[in-house]
PDB file of N, CA and C in Angstrom:
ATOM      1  N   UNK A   1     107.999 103.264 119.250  1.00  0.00           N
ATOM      2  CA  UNK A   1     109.341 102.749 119.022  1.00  0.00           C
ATOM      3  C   UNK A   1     110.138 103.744 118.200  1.00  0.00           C
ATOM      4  N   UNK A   2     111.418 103.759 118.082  1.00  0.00           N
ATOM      5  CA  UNK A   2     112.468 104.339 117.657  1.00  0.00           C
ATOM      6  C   UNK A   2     112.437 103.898 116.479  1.00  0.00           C
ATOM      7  N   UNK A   3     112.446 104.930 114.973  1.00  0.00           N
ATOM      8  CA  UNK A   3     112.582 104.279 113.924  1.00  0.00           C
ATOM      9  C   UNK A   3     112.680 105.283 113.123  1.00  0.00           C
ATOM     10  N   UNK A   4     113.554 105.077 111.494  1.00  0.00           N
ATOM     11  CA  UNK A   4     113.687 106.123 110.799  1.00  0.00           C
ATOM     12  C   UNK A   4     112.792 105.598 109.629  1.00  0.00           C
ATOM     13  N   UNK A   5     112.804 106.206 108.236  1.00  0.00           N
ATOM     14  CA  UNK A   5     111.658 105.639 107.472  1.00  0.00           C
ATOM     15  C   UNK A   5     112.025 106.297 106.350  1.00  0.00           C
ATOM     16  N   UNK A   6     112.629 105.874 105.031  1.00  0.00           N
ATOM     17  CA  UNK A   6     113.125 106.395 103.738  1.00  0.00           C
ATOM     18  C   UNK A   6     111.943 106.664 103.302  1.00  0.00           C
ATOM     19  N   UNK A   7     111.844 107.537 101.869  1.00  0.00           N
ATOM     20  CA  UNK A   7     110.965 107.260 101.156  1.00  0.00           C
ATOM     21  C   UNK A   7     110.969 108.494  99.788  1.00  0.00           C
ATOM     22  N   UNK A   8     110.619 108.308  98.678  1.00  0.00           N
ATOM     23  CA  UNK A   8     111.037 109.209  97.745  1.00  0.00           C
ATOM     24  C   UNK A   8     111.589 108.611  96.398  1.00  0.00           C
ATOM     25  N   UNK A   9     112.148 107.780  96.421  1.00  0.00           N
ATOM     26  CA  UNK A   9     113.215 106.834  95.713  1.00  0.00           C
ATOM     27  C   UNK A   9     112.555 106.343  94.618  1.00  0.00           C
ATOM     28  N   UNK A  10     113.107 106.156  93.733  1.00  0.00           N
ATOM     29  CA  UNK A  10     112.134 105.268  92.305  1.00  0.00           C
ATOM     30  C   UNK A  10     112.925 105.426  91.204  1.00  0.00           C
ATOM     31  N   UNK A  11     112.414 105.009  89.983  1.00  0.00           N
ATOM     32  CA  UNK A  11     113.433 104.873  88.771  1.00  0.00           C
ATOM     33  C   UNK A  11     113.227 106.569  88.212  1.00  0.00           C
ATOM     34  N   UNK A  12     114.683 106.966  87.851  1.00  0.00           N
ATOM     35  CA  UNK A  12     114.592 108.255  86.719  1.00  0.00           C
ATOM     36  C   UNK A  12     115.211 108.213  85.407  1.00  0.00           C
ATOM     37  N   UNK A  13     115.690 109.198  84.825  1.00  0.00           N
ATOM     38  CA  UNK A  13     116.224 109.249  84.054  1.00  0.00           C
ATOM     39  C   UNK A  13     117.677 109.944  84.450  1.00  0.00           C
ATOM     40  N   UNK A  14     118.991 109.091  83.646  1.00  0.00           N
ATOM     41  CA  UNK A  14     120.046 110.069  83.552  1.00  0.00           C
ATOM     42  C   UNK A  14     119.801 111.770  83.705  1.00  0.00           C
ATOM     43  N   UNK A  15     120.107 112.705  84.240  1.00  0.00           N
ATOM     44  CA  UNK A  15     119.964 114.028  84.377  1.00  0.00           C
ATOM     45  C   UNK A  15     118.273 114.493  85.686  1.00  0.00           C
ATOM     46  N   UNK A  16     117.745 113.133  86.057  1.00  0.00           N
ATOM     47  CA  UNK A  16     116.664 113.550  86.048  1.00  0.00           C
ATOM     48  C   UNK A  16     116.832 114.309  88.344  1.00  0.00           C
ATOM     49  N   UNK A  17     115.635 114.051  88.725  1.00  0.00           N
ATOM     50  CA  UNK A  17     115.568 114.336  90.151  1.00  0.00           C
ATOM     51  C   UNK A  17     114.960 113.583  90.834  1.00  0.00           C
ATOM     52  N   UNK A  18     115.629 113.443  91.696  1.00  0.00           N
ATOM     53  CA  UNK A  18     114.634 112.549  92.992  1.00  0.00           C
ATOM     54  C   UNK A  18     115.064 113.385  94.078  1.00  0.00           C
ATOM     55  N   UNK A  19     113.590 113.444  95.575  1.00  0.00           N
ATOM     56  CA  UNK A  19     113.717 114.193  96.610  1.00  0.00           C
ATOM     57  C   UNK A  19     113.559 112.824  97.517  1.00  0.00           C
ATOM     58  N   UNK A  20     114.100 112.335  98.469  1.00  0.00           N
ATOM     59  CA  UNK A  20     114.323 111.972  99.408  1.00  0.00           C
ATOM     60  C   UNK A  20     114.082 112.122 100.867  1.00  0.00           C
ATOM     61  N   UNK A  21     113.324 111.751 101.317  1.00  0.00           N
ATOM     62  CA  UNK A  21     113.061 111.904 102.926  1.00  0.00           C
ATOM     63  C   UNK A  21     113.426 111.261 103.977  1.00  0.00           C
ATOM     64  N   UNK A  22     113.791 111.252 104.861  1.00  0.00           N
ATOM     65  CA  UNK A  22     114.272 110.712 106.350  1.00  0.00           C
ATOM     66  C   UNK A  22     113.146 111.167 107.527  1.00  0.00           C
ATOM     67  N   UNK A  23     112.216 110.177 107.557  1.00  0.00           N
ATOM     68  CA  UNK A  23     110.962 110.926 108.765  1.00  0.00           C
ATOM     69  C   UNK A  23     111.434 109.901 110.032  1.00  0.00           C
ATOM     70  N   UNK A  24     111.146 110.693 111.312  1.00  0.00           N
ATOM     71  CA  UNK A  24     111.445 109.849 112.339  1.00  0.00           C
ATOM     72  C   UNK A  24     110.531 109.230 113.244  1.00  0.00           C
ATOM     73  N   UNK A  25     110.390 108.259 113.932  1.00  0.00           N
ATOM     74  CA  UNK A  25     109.647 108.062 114.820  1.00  0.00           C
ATOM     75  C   UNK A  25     109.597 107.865 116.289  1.00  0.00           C
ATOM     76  N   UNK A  26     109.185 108.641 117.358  1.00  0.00           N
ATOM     77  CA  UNK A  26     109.747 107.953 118.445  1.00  0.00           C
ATOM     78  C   UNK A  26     111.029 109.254 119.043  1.00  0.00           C
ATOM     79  N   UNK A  27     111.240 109.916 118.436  1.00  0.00           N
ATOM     80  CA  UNK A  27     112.283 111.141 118.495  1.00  0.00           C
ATOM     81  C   UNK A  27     112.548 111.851 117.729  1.00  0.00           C
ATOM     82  N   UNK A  28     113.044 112.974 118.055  1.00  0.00           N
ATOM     83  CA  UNK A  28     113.469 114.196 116.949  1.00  0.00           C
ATOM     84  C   UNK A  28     114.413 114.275 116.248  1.00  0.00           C
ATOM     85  N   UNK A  29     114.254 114.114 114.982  1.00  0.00           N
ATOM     86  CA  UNK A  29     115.625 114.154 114.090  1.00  0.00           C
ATOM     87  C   UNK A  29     116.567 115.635 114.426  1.00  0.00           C
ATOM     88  N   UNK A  30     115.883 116.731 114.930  1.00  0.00           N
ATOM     89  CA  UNK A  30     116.345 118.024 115.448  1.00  0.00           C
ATOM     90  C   UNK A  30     117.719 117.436 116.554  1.00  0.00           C
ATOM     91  N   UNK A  31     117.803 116.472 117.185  1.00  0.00           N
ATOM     92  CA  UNK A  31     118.676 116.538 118.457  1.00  0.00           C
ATOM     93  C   UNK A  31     119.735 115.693 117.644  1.00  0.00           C
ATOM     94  N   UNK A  32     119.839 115.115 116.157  1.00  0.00           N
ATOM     95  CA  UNK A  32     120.490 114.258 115.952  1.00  0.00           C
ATOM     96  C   UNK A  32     121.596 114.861 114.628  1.00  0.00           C
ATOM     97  N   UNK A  33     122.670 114.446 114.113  1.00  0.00           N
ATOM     98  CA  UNK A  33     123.042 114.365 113.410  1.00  0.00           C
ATOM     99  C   UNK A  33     122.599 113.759 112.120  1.00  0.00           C
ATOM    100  N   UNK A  34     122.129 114.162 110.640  1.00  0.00           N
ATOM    101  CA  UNK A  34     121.450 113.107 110.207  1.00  0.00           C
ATOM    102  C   UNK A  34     122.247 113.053 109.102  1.00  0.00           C
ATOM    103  N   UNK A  35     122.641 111.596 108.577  1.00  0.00           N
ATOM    104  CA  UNK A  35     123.482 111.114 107.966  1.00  0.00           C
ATOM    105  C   UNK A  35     122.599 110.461 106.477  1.00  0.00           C
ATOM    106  N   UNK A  36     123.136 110.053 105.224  1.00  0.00           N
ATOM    107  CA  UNK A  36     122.508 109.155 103.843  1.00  0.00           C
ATOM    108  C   UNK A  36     123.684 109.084 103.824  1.00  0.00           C
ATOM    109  N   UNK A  37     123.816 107.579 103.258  1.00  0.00           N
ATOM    110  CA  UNK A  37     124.387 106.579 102.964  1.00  0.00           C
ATOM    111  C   UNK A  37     123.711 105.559 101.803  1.00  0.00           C
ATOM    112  N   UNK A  38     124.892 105.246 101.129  1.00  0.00           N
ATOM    113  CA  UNK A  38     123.960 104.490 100.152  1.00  0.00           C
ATOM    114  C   UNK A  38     124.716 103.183  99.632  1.00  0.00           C
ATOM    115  N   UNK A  39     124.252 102.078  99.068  1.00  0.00           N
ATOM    116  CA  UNK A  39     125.140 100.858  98.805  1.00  0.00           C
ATOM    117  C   UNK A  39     124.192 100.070  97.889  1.00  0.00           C
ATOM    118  N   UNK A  40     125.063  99.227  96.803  1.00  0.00           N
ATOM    119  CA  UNK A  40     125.408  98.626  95.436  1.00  0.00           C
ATOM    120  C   UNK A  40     125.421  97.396  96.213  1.00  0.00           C
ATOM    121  N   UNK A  41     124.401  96.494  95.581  1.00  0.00           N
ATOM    122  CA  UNK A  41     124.395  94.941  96.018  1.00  0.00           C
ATOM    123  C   UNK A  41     125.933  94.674  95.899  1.00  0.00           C
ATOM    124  N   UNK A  42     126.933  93.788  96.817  1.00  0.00           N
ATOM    125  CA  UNK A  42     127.774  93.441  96.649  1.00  0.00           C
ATOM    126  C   UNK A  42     129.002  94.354  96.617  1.00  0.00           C
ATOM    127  N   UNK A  43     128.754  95.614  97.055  1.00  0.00           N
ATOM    128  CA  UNK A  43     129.553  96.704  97.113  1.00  0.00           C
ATOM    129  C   UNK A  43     129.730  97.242  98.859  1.00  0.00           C
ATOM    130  N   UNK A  44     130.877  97.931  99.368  1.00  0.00           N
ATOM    131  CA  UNK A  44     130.760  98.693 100.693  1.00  0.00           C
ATOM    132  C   UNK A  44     129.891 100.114 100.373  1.00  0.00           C
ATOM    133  N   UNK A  45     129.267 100.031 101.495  1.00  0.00           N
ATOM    134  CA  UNK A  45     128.385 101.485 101.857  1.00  0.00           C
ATOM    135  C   UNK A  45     129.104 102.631 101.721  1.00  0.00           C
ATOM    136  N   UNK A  46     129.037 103.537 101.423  1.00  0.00           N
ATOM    137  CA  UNK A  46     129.648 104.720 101.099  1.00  0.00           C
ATOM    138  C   UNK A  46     128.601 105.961 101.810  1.00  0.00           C
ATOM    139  N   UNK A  47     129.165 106.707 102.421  1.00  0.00           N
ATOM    140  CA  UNK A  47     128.148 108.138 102.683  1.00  0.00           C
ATOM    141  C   UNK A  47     128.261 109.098 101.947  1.00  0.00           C
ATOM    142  N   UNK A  48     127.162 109.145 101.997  1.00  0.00           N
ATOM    143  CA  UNK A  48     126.628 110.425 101.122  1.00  0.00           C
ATOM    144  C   UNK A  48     127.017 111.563 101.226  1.00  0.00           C
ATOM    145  N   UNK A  49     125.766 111.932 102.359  1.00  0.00           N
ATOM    146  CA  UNK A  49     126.012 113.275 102.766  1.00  0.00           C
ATOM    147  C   UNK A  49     125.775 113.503 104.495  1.00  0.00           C
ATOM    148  N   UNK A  50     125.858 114.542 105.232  1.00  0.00           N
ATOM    149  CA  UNK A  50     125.277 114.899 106.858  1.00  0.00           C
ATOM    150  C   UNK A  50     124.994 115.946 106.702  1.00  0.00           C
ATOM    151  N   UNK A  51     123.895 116.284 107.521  1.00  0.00           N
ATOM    152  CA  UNK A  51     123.776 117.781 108.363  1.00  0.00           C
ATOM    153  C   UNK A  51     123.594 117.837 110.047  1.00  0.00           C
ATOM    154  N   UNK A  52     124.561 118.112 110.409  1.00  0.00           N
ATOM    155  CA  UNK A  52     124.752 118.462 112.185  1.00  0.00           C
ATOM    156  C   UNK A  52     123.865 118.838 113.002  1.00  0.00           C
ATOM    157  N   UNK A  53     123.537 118.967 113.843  1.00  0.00           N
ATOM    158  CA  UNK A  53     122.755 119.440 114.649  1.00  0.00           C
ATOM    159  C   UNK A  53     123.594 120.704 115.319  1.00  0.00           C
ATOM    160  N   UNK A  54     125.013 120.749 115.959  1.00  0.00           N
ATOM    161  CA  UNK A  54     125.703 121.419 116.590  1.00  0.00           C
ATOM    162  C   UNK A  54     125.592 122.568 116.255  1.00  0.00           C
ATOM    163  N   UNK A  55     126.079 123.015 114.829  1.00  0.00           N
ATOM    164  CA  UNK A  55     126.390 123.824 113.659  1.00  0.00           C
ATOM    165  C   UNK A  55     125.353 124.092 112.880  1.00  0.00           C
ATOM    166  N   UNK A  56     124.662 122.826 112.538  1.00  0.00           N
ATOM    167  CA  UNK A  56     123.802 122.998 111.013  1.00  0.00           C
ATOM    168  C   UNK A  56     124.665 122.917 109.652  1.00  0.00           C
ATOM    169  N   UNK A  57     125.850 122.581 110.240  1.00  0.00           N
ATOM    170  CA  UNK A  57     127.184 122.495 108.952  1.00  0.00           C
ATOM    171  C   UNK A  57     126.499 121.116 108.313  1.00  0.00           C
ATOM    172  N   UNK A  58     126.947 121.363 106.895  1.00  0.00           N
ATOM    173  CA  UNK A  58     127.066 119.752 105.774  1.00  0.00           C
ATOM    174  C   UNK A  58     128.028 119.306 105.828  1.00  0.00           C
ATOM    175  N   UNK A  59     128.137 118.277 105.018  1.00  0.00           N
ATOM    176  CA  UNK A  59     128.893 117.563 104.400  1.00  0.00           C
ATOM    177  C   UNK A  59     128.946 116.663 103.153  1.00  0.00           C
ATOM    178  N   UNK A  60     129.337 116.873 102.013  1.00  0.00           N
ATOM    179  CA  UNK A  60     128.571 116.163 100.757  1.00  0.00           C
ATOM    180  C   UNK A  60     130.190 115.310 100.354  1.00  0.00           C
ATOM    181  N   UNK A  61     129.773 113.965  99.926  1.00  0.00           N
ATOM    182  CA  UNK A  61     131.065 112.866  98.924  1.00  0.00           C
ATOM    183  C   UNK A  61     131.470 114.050  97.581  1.00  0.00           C
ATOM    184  N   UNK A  62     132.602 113.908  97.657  1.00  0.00           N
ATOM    185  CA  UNK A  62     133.105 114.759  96.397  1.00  0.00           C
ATOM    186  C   UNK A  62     132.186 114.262  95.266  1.00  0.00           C
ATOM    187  N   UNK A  63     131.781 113.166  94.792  1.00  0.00           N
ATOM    188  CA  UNK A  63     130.969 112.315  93.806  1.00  0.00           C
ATOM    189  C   UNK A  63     129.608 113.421  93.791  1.00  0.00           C
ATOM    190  N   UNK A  64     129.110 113.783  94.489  1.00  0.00           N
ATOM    191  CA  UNK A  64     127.575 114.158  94.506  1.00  0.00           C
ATOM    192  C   UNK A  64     127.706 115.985  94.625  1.00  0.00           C
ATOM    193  N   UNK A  65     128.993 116.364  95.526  1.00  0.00           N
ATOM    194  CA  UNK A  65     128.450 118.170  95.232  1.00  0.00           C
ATOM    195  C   UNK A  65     128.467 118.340  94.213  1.00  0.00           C
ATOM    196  N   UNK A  66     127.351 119.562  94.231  1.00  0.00           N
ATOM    197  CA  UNK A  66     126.800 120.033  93.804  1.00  0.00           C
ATOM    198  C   UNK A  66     125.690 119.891  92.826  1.00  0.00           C
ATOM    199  N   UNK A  67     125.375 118.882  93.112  1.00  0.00           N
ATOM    200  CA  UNK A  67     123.883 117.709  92.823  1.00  0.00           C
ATOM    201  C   UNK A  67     123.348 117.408  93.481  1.00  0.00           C
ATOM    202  N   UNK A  68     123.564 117.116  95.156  1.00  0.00           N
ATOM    203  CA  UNK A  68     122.808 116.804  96.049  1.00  0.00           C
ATOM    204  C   UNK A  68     122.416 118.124  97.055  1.00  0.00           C
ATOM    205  N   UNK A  69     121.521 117.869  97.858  1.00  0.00           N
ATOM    206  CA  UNK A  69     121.678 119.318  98.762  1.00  0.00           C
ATOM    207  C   UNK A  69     120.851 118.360 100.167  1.00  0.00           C
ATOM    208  N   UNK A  70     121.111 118.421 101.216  1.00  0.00           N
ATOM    209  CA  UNK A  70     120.597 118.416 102.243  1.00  0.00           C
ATOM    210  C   UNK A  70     120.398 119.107 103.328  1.00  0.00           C
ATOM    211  N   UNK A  71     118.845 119.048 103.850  1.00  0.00           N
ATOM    212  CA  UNK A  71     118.025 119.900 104.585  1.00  0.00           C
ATOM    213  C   UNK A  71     117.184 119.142 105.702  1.00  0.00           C
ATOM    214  N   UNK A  72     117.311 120.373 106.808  1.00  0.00           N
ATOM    215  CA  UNK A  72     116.321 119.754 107.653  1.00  0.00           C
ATOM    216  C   UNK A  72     114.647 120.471 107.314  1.00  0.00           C
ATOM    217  N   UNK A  73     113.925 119.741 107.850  1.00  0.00           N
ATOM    218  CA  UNK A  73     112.306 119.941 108.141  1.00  0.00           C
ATOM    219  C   UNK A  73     112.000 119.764 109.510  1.00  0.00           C
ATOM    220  N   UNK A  74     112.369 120.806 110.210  1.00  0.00           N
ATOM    221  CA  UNK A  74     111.955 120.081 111.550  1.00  0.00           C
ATOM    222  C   UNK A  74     110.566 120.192 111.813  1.00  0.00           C
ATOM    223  N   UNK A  75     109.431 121.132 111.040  1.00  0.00           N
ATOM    224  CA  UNK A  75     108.119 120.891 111.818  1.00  0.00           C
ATOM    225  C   UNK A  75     107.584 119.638 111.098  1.00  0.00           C
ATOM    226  N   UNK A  76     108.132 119.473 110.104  1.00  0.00           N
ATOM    227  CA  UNK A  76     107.623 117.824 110.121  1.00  0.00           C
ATOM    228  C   UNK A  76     108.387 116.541 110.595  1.00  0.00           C
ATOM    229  N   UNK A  77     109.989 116.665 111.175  1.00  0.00           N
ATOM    230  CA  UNK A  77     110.599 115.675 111.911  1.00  0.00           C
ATOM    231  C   UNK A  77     110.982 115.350 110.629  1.00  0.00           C
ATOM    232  N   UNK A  78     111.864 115.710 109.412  1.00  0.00           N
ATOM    233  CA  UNK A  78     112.163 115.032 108.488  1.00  0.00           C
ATOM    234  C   UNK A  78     113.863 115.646 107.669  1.00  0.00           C
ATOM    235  N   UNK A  79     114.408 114.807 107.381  1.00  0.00           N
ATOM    236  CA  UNK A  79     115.482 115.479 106.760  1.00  0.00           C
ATOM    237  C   UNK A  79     115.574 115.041 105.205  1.00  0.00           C
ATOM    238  N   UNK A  80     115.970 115.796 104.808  1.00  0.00           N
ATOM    239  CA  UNK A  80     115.686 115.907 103.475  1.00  0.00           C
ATOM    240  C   UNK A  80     116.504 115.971 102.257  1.00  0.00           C
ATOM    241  N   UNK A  81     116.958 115.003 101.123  1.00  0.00           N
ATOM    242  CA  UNK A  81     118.088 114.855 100.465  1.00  0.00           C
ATOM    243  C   UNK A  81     117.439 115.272  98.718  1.00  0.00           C
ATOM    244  N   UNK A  82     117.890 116.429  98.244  1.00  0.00           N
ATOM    245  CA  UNK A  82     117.313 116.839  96.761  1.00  0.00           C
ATOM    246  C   UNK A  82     118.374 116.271  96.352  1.00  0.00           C
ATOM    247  N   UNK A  83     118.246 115.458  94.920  1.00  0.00           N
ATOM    248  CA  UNK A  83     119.351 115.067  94.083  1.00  0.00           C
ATOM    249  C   UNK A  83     118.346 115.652  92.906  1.00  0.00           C
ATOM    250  N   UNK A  84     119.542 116.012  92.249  1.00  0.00           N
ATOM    251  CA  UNK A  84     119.733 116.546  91.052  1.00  0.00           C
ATOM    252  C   UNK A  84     120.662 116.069  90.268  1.00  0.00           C
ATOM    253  N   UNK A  85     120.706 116.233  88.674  1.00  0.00           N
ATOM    254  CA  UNK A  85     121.388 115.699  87.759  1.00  0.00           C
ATOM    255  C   UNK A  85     121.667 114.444  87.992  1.00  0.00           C
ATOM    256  N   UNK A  86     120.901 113.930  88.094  1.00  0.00           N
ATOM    257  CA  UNK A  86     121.829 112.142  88.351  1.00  0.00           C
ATOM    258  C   UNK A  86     121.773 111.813  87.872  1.00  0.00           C
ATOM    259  N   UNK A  87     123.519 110.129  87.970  1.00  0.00           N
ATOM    260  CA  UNK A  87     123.888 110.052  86.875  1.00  0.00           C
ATOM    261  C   UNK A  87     123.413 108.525  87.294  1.00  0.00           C
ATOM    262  N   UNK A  88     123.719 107.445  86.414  1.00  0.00           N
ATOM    263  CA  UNK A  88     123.307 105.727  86.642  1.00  0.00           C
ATOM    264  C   UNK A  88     124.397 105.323  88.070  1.00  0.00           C
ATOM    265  N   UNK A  89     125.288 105.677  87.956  1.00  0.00           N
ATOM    266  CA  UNK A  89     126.640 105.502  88.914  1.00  0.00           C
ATOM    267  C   UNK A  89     125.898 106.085  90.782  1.00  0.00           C
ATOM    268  N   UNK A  90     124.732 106.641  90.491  1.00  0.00           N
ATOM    269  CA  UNK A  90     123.925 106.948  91.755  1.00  0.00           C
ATOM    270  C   UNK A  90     122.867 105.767  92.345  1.00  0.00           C
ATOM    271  N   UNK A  91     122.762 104.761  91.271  1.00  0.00           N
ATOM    272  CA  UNK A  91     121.805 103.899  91.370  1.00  0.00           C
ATOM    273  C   UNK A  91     122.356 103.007  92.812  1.00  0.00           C
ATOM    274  N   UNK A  92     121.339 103.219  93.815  1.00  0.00           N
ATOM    275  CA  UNK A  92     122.322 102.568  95.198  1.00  0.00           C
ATOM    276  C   UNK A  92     120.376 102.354  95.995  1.00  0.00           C
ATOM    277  N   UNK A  93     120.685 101.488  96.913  1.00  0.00           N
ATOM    278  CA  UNK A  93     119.677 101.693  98.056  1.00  0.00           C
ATOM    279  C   UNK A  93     120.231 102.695  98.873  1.00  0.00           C
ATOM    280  N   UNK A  94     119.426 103.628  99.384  1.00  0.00           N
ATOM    281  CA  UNK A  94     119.815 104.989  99.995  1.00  0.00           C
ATOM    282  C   UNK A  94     119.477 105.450 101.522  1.00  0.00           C
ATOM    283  N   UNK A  95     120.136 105.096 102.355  1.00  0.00           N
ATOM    284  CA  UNK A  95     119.848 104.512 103.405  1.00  0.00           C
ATOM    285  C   UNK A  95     120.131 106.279 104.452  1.00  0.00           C
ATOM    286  N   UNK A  96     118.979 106.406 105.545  1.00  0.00           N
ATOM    287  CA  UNK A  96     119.126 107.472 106.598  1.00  0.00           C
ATOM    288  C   UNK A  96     119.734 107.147 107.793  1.00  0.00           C
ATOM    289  N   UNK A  97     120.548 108.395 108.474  1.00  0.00           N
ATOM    290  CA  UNK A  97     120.598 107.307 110.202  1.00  0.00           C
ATOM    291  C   UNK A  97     120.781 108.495 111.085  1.00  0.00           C
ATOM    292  N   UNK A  98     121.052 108.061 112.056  1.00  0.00           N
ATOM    293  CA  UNK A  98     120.777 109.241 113.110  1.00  0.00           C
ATOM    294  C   UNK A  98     122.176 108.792 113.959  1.00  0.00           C
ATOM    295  N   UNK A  99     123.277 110.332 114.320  1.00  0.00           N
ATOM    296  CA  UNK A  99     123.886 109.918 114.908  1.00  0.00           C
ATOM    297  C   UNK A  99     124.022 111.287 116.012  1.00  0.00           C
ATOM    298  N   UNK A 100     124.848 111.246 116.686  1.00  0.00           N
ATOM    299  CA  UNK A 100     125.174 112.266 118.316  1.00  0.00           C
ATOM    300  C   UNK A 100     126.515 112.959 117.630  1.00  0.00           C
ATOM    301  N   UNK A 101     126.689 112.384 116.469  1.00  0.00           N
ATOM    302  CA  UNK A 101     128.200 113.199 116.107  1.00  0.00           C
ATOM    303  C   UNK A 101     128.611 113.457 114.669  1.00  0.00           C
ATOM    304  N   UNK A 102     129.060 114.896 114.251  1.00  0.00           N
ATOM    305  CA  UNK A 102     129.015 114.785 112.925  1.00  0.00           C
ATOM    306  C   UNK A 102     129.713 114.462 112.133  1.00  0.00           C
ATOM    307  N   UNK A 103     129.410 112.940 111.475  1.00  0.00           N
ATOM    308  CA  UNK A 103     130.494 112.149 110.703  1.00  0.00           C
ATOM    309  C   UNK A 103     130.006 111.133 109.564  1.00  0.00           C
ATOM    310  N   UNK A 104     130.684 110.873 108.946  1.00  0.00           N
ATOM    311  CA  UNK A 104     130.497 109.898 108.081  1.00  0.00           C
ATOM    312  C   UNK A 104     130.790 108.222 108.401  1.00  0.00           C
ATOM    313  N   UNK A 105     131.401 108.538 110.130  1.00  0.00           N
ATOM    314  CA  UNK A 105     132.137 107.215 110.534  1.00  0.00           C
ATOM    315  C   UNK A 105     130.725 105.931 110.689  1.00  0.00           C
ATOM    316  N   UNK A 106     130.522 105.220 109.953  1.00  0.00           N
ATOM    317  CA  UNK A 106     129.250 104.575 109.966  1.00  0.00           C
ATOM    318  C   UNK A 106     128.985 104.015 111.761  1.00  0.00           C
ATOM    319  N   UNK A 107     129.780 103.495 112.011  1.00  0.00           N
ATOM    320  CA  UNK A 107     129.216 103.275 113.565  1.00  0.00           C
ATOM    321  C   UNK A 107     129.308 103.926 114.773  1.00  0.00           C
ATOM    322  N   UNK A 108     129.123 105.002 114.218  1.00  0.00           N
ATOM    323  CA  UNK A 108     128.445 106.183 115.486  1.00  0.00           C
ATOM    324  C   UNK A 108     127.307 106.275 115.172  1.00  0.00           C
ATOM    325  N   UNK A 109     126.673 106.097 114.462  1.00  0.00           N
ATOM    326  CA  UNK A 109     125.471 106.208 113.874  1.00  0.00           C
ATOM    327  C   UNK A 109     124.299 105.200 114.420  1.00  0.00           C
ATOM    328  N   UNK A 110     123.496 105.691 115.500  1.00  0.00           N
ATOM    329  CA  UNK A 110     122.570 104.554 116.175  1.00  0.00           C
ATOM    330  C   UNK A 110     121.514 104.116 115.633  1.00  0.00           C
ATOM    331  N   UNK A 111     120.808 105.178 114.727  1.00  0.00           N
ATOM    332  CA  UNK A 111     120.107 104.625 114.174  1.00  0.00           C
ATOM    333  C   UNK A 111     119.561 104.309 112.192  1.00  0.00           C
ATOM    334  N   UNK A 112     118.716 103.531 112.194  1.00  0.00           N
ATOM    335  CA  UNK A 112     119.092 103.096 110.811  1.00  0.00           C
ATOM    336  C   UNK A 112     117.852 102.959 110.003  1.00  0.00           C
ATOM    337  N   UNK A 113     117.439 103.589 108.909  1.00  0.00           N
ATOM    338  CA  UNK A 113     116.026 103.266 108.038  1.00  0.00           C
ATOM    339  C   UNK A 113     116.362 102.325 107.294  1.00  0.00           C
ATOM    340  N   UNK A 114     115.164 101.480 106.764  1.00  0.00           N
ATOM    341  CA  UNK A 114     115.025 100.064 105.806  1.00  0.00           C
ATOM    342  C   UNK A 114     115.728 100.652 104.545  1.00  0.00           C
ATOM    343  N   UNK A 115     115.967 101.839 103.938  1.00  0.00           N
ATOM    344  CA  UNK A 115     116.597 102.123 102.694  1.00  0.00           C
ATOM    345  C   UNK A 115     115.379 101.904 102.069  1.00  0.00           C
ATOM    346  N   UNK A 116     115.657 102.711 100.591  1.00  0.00           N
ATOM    347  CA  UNK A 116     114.632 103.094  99.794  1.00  0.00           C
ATOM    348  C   UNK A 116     115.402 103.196  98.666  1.00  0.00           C
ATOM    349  N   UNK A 117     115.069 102.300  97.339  1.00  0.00           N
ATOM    350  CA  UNK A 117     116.087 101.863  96.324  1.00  0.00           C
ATOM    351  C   UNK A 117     115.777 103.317  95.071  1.00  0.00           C
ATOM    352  N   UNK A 118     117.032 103.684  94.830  1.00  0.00           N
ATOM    353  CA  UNK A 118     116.820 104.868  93.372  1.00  0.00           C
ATOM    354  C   UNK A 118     117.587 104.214  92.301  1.00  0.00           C
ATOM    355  N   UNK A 119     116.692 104.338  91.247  1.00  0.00           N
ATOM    356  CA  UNK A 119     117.730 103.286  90.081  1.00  0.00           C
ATOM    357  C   UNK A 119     117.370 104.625  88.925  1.00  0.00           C
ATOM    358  N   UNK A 120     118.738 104.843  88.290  1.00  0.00           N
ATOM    359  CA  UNK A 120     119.192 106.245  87.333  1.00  0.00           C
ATOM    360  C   UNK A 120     118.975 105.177  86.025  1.00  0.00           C
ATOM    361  N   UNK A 121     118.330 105.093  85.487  1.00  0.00           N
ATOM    362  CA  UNK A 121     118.556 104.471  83.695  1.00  0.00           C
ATOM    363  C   UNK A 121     117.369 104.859  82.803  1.00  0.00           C
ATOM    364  N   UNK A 122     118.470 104.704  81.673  1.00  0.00           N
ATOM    365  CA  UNK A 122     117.095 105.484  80.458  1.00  0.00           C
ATOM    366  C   UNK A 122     116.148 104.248  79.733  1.00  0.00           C
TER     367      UNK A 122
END
């Protein structure tokens, strides 16, 4: 079956790091656009960041450059989100997806991981 799969996520500290993964199942994250997104119980989803397939171009939320960085892994089928310096205001479930186009527009985006919760507090 078709499926994406977070994982990485856990409590840090203000300033601290978390690495983030997007593994796929069922298909190649290589043919896809891969998108993070992240959302605050009771809040709208906001995106993160992308990296294209077309190009290999990014895209990072003004909020996160130059703290976040995203990468592909293709011999392991995985894309890959380093955060750095983070602040509590990052504390979100952090969700992967796979889309055919490079955007932040959430419903182009076909597919979707369970999210994987990062909570920033000291």
């Amino acid at each position: 079956q078709v499926q994406l799969v977070e994982s990485g996520g856990g409590l840090v500290q203000p300033g601290g790091s978390l690495r983030l993964s997007c593994a796929a199942s069922g298909f190649k994250l290589d043919y896809y656009t891969i998108g993070w997104f992240r959302q605050v119980p009771g809040k709208e989803r906001e995106g993160v960041s992308y990296i294209s397939i077309s190009d290999g171009s990014t895209y990072y939320a003004d909020s996160v450059k130059g703290r976040f960085t995203i990468s592909r892994d293709n011999a392991k089928n995985t894309v890959v989100l380093q955060m750095n310096s983070l602040k509590p205001e990052d504390t979100a479930v952090y969700y992967c997806a796979a889309s055919a186009v490079a955007t932040m527009w959430e419903s182009v985006y076909d597919y979707w991981g369970q999210g994987t919760q990062v909570t920033v507090s000291s």
